[in-house]
Protein backbone atom coordinates (compact mmCIF):
# COMPACT_ATOMS: atom_id res chain seq x y z
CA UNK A 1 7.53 3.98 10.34
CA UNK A 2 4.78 3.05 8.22
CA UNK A 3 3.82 2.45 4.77
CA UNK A 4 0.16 1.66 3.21
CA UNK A 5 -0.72 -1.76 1.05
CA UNK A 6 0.56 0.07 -2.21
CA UNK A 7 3.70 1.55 -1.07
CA UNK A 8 4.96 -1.81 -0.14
CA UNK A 9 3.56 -3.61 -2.92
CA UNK A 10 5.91 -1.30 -4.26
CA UNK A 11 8.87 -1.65 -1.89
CA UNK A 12 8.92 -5.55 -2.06
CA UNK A 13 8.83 -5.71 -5.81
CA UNK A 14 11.88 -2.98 -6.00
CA UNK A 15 13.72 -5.67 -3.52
CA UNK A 16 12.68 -8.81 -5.68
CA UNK A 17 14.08 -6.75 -9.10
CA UNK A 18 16.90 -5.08 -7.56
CA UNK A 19 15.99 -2.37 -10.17
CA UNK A 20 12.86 -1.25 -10.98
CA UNK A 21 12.00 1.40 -13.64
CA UNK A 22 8.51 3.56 -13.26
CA UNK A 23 7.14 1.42 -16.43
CA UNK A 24 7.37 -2.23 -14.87
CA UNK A 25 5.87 -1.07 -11.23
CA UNK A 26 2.89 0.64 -13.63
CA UNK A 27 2.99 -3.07 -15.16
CA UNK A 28 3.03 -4.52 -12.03
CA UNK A 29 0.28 -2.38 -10.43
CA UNK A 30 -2.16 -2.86 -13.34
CA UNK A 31 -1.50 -6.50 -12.99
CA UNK A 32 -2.50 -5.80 -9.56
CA UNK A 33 -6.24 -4.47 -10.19
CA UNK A 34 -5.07 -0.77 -10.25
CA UNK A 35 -5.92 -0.13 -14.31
CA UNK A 36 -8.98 1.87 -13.46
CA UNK A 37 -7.21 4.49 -11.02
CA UNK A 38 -4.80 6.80 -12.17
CA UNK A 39 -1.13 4.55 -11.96
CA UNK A 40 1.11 7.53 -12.70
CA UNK A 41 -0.37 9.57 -10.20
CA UNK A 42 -0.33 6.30 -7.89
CA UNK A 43 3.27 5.31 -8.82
CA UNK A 44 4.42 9.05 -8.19
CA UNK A 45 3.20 9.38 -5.39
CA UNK A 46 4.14 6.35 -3.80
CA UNK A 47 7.91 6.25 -5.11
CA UNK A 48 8.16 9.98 -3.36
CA UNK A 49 7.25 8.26 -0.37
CA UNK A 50 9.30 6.06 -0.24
CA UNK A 51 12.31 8.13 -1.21
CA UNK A 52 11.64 10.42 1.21
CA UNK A 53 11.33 8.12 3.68
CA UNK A 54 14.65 6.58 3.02
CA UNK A 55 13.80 3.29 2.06
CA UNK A 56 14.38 3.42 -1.66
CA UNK A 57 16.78 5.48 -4.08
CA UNK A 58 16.76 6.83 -7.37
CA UNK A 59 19.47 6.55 -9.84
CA UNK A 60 19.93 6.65 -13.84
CA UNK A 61 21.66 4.18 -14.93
CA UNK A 62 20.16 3.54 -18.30
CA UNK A 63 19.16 7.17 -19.32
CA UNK A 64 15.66 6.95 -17.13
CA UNK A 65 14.37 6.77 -13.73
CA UNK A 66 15.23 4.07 -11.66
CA UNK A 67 14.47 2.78 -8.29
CA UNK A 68 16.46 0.82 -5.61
CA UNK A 69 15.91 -0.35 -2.14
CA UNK A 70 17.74 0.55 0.63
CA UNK A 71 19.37 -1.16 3.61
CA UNK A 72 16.41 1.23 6.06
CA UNK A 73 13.62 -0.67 3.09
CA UNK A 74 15.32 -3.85 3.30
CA UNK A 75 15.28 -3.56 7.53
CA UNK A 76 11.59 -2.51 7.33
CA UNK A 77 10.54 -5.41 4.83
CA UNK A 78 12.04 -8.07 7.47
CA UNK A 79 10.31 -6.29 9.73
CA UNK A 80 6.70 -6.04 7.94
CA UNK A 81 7.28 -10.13 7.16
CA UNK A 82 8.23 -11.15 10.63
């Protein structure tokens, strides 16, 4: 399985946070150099990804979209840094 530069900018700041709402990764991206391209469109797409590749989760925990990795993200993070 595979994942572009984005997706697991994405994936290995979910795993640093543990929980990661929509409005720190659009923080995170624009920190990133992405405030020019759209970051909701970026962030949506690449959190569907990613969900529907199994390697993150969503819950609600505080009334809003959150994000989680799971043990498939955290096996293919060990992976990507070996």
């Amino acid at each position: 399985m595979s994942v572009n530069t984005t997706e697991e900018k994405i994936l290995k700041k979910i795993a640093e946070l543990n929980l990661a709402t929509k409005a720190e990764l659009k923080n995170i991206l624009k920190n990133d150099g992405l405030g020019n391209s759209d970051i909701n469109a970026v962030i949506s797409t690449a959190t569907c990804s990613l969900v529907d590749k199994g390697l993150i989760s969503t819950v609600n925990p505080i009334g809003s979209t959150c994000f989680v990795i799971t043990k498939k993200g955290n096996k293919l993070l060990g992976e990507l840094n070996e």
